[in-house]
Every structure is written in structure tokens, then in C-alpha cells.
N, C-alpha and C. Protein backbone atom coordinates (compact mmCIF):
# COMPACT_ATOMS: atom_id res chain seq x y z
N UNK A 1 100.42 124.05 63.52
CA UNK A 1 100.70 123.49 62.23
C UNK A 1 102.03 124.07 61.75
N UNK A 2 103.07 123.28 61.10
CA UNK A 2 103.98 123.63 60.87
C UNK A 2 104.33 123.78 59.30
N UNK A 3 105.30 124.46 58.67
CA UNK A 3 105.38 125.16 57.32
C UNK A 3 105.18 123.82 56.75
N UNK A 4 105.57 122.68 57.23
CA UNK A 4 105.78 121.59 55.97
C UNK A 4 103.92 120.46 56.10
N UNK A 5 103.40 120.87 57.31
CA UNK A 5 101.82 120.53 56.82
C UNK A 5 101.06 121.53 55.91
N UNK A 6 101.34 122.44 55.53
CA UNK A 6 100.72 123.47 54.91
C UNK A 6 100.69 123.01 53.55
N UNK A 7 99.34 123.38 53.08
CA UNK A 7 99.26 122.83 51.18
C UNK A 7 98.74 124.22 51.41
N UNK A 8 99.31 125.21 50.33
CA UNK A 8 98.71 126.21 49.47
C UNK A 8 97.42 125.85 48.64
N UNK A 9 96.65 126.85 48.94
CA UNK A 9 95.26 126.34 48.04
C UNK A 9 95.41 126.49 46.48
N UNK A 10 96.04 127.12 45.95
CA UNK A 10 96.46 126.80 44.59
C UNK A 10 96.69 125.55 44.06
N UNK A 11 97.78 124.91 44.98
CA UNK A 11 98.75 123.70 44.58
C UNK A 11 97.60 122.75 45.31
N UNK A 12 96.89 122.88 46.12
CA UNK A 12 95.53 121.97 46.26
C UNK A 12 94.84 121.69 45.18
N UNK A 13 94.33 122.98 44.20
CA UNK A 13 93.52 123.07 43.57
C UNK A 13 94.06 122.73 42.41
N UNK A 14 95.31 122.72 42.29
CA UNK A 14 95.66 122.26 40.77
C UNK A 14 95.86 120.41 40.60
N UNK A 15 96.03 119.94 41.84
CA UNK A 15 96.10 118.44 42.44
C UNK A 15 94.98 117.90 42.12
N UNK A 16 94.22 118.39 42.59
CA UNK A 16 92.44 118.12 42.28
C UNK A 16 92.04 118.10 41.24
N UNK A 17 92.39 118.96 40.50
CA UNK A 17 92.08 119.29 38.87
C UNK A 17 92.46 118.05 38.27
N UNK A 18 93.98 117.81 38.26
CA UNK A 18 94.51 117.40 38.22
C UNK A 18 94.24 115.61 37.92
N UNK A 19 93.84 115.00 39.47
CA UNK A 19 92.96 114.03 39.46
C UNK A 19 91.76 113.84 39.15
N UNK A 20 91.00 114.76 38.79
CA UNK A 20 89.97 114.63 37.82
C UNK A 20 89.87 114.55 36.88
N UNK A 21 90.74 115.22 36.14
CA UNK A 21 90.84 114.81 34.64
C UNK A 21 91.56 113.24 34.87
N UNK A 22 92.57 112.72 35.24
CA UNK A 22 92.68 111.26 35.08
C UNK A 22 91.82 110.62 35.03
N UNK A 23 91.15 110.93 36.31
CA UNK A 23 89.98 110.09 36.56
C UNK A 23 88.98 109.78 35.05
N UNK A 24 88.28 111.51 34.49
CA UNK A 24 87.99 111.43 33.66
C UNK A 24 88.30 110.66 32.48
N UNK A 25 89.59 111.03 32.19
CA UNK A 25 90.65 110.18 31.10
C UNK A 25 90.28 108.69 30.68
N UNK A 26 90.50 107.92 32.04
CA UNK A 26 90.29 106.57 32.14
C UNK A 26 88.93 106.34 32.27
N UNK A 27 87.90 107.06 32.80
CA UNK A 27 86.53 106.39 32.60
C UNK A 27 86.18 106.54 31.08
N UNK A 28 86.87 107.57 30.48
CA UNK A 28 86.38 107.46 29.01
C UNK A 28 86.97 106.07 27.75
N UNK A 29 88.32 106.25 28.37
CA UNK A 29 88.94 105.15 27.65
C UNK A 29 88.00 103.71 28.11
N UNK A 30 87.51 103.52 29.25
CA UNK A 30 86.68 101.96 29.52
C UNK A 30 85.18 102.24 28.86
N UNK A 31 84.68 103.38 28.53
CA UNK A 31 83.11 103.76 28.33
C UNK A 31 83.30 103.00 26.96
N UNK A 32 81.76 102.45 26.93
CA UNK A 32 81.27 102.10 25.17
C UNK A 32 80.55 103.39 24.52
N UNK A 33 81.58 103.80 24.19
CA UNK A 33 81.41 105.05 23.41
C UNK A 33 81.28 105.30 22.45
N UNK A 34 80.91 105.88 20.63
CA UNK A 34 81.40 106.35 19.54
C UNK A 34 82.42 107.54 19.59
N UNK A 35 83.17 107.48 18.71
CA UNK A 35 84.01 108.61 18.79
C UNK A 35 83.85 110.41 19.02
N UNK A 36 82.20 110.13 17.80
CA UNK A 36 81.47 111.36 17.94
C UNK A 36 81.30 111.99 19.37
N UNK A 37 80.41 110.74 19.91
CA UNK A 37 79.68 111.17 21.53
C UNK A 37 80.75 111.06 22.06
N UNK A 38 81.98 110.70 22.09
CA UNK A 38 83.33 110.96 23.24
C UNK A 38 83.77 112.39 23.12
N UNK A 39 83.63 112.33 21.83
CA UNK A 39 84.01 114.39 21.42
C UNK A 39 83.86 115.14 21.83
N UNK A 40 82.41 114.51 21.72
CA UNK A 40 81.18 115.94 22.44
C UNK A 40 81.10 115.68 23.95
N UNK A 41 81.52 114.74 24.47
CA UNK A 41 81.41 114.94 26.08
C UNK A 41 82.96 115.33 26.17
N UNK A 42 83.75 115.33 25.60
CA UNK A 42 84.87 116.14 26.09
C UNK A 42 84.84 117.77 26.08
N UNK A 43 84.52 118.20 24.52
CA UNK A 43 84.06 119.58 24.33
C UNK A 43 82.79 119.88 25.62
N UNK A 44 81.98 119.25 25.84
CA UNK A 44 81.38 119.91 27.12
C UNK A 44 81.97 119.72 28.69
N UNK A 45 82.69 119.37 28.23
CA UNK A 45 83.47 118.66 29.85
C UNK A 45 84.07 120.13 30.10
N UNK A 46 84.91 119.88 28.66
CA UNK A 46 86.44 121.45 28.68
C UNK A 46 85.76 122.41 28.88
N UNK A 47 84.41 122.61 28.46
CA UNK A 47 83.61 124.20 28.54
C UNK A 47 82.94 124.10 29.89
N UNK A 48 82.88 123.12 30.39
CA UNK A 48 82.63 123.40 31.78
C UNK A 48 83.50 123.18 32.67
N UNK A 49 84.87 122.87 32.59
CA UNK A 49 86.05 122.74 33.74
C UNK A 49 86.44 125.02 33.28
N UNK A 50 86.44 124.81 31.88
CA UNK A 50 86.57 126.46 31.82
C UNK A 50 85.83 127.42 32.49
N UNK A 51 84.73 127.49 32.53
CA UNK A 51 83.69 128.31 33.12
C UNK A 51 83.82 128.06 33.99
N UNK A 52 84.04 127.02 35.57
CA UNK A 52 84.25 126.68 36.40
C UNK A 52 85.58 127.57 37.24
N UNK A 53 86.83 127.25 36.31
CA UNK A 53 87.84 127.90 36.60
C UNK A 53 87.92 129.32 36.15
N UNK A 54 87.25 129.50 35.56
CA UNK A 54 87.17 131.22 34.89
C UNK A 54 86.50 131.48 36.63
N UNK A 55 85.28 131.02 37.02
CA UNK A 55 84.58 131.46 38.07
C UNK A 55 85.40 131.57 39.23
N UNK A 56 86.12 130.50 39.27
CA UNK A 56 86.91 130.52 40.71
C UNK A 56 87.77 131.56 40.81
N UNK A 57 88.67 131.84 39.36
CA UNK A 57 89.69 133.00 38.98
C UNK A 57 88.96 134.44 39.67
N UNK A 58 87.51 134.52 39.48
CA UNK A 58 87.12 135.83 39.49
C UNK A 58 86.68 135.98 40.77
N UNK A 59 86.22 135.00 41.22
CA UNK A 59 86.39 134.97 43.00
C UNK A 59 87.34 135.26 43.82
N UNK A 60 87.94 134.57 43.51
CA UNK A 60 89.57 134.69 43.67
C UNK A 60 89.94 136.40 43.48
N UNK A 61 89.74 137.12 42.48
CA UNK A 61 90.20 138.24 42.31
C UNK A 61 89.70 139.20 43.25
N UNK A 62 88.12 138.64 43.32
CA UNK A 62 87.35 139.77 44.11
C UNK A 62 87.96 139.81 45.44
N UNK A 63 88.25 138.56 45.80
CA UNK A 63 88.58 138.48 47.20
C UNK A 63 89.68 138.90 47.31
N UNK A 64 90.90 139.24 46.62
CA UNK A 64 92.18 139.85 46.83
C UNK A 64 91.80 141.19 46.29
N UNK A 65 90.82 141.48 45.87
CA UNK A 65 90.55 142.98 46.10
C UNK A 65 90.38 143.23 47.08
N UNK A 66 89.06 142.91 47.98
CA UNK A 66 88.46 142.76 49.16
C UNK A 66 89.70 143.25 50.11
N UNK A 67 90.39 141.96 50.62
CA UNK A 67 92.00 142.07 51.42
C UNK A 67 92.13 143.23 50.86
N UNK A 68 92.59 143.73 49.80
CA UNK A 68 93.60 145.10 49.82
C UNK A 68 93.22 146.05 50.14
N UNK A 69 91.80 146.45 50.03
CA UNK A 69 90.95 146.93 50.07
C UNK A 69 90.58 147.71 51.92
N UNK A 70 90.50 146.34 52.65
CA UNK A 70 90.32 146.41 54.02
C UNK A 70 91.89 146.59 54.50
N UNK A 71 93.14 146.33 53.90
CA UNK A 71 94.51 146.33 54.35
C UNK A 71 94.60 147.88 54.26
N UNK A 72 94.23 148.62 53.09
CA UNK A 72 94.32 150.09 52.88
C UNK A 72 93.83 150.66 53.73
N UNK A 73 92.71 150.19 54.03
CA UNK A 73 91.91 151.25 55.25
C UNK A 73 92.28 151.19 56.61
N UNK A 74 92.67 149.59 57.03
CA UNK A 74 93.69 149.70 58.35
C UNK A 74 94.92 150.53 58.02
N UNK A 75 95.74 150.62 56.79
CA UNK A 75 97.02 151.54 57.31
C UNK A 75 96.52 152.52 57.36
N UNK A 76 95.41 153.20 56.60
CA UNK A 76 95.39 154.44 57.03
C UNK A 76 94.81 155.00 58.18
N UNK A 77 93.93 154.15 58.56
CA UNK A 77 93.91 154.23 60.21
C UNK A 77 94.71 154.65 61.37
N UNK A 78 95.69 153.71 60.78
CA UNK A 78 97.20 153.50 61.71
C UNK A 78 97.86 154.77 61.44
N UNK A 79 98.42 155.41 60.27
CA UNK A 79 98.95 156.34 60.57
C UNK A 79 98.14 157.47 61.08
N UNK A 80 96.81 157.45 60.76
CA UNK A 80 95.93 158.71 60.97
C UNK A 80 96.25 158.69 62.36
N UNK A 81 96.13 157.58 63.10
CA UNK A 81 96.64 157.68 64.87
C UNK A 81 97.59 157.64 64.84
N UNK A 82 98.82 157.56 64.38
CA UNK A 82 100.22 158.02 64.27
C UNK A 82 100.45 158.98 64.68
N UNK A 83 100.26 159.73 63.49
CA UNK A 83 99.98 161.09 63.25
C UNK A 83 99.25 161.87 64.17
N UNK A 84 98.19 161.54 64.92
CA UNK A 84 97.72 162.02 65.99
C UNK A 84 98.39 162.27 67.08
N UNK A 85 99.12 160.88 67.17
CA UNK A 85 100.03 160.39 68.64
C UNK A 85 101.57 161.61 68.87
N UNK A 86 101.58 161.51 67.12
CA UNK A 86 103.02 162.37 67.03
C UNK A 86 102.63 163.75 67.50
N UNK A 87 101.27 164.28 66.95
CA UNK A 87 101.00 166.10 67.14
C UNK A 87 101.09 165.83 69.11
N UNK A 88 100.26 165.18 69.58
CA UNK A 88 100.75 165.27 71.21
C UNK A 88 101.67 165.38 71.95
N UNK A 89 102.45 164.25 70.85
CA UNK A 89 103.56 164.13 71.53
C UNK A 89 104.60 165.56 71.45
N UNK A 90 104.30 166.00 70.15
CA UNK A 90 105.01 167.20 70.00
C UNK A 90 104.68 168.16 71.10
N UNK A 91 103.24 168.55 70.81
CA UNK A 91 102.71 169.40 72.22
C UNK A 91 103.75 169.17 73.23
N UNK A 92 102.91 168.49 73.57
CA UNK A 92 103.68 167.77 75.01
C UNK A 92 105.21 168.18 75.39
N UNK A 93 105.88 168.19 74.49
CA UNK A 93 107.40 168.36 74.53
C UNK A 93 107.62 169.75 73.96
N UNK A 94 106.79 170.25 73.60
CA UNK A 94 106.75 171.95 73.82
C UNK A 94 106.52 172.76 75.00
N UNK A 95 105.50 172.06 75.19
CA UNK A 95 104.94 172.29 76.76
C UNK A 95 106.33 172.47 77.76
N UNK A 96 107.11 170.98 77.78
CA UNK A 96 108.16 170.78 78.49
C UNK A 96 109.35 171.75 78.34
N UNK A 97 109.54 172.16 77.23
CA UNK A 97 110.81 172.86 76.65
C UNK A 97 110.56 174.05 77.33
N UNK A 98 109.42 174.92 76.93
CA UNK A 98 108.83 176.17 77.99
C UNK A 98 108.65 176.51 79.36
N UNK A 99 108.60 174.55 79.74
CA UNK A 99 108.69 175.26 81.00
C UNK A 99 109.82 175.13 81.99
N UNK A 100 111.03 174.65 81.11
CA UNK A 100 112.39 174.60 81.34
C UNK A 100 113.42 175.65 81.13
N UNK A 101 112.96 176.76 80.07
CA UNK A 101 113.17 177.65 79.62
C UNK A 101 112.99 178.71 81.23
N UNK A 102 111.59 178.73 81.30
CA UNK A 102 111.47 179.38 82.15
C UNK A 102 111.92 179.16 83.62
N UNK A 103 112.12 177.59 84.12
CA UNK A 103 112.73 177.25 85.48
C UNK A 103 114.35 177.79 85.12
N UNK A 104 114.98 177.39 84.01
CA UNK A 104 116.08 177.46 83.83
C UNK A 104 116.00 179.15 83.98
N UNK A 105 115.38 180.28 82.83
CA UNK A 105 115.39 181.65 83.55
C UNK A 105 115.39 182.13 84.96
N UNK A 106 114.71 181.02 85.55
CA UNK A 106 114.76 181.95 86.88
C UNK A 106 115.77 181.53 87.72
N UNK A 107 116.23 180.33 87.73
CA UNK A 107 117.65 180.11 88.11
C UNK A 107 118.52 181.01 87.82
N UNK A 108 118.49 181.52 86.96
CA UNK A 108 119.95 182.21 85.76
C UNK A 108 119.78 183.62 86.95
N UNK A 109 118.24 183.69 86.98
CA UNK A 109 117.82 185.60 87.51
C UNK A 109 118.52 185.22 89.07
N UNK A 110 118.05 183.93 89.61
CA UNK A 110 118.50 183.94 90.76
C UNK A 110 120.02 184.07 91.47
N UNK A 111 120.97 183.19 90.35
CA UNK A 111 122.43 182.90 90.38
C UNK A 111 122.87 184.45 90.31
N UNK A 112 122.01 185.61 89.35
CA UNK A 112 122.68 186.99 89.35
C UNK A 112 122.42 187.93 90.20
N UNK A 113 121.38 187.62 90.88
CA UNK A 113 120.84 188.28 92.42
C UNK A 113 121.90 188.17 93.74
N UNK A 114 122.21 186.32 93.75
CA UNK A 114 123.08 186.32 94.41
C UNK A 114 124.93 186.68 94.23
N UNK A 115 125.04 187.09 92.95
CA UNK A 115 126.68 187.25 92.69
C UNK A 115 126.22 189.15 93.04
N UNK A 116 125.00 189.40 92.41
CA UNK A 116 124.70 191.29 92.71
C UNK A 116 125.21 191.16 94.19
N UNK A 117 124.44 190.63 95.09
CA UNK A 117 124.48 190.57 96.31
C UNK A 117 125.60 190.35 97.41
N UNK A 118 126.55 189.40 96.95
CA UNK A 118 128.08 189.14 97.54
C UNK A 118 128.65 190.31 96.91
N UNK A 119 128.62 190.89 96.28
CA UNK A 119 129.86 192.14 95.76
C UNK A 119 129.14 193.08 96.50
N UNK A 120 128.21 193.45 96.83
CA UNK A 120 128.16 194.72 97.61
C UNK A 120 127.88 194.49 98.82
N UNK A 121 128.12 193.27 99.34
CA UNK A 121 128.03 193.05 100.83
C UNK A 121 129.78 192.97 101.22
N UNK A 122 130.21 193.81 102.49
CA UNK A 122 131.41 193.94 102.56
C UNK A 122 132.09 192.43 103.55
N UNK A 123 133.02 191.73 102.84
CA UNK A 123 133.21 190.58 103.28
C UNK A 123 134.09 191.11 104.90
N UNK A 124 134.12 190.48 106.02
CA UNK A 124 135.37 190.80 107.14
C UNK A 124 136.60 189.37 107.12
N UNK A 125 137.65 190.32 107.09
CA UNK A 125 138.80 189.36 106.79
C UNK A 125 139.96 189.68 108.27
């Protein structure tokens, strides 16, 4: 599906609304009605498109709590293994540094064994 088939459920829901009240609109204007009883089915219409949309609003809220809710607990997941990944990795490259330290020492001991060693060995020329 591509960006331009996509309807946002908002802009769905306000479309809908939308065409219902027309709809409404015009079945009232053709009804044999009194003015009174048109009143009063509007005032109960509006108090129930309100309560309706009050309900959906609060659904709506819960559920973008919900999401943030479960989004919070994956990042902190993620870094908690981050953070895990990083202490190893540190290890790890401590580990390495020490034991380069020490190959590199014994090279160094070795390179001075052999310069000890050529100076007091008598060269023939």
C-alpha cells in the first residue's frame, strides 16, 4: 500500500461523522415532524454523538497510553542490553590491552637480551 492509499483514522472518522449528520440533516428536513419533537430528537441525537465521541476520545487515549507505555519498556530493554553489550565489550578489550602489554614486554625483555648479548660477544673482523 502506498502513502497516497492510506486514510488516517481520524480523517476517516471525521468523514463519517461527517456524513451522518447530513444524512441526519436531510432525513429531518423530509420527516413530519413538530418543531418541539425535532428539538428533542436533535438534543438527544447531540447527547449521544457526544458521549459516543467522548468514548472513542478515551479509548483512543488509553490506547496511546498503552503504546507508550510498551515503547518505554522496549527502550529500556534495549539499552539495558546495550549497556550489557558495552561492559563486555569493555572487558574484552581490557583483556586484549593486557595481554599486549605483556607480549609487547617480553619482546622489549627480549630485543635487550639480545643487544646485552652482541656487546659482549667479541665480533672477528
Amino acid at each position: 500500500m502506498n502513502d497516497q492509499d492510506y486514510v488516517s483514522s481520524p480523517r476517516l472518522l471525521v468523514s463519517f461523522l461527517g456524513g451522518v449528520a447530513i444524512g441526519y440533516g436531510v432525513a429531518l428536513l423530509f420527516a413530519p415532524r413538530t418543531g418541539k419533537e425535532t428539538r428533542a430528537m436533535l438534543g438527544d441525537y447531540a447527547q449521544s454523538t457526544g458521549e459516543t465521541l467522548s468514548n472513542m476520545a478515551r479509548r483512543a487515549a488509553d490506547s496511546a497510553k498503552e503504546v507508550a507505555e510498551s515503547a518505554r519498556q522496549k527502550v529500556g530493554e534495549y539499552a539495558e542490553n546495550a549497556g550489557q553489550k558495552a561492559g563486555e565489550y569493555a572487558q574484552k578489550g581490557g583483556e586484549y590491552a593486557d595481554k599486549a602489554k605483556g607480549q609487547a614486554r617480553a619482546a622489549s625483555s627480549e630485543v635487550e637480551q639480545r643487544l646485552k648479548s652482541e656487546k659482549h660477544t667479541p665480533r672477528n673482523q
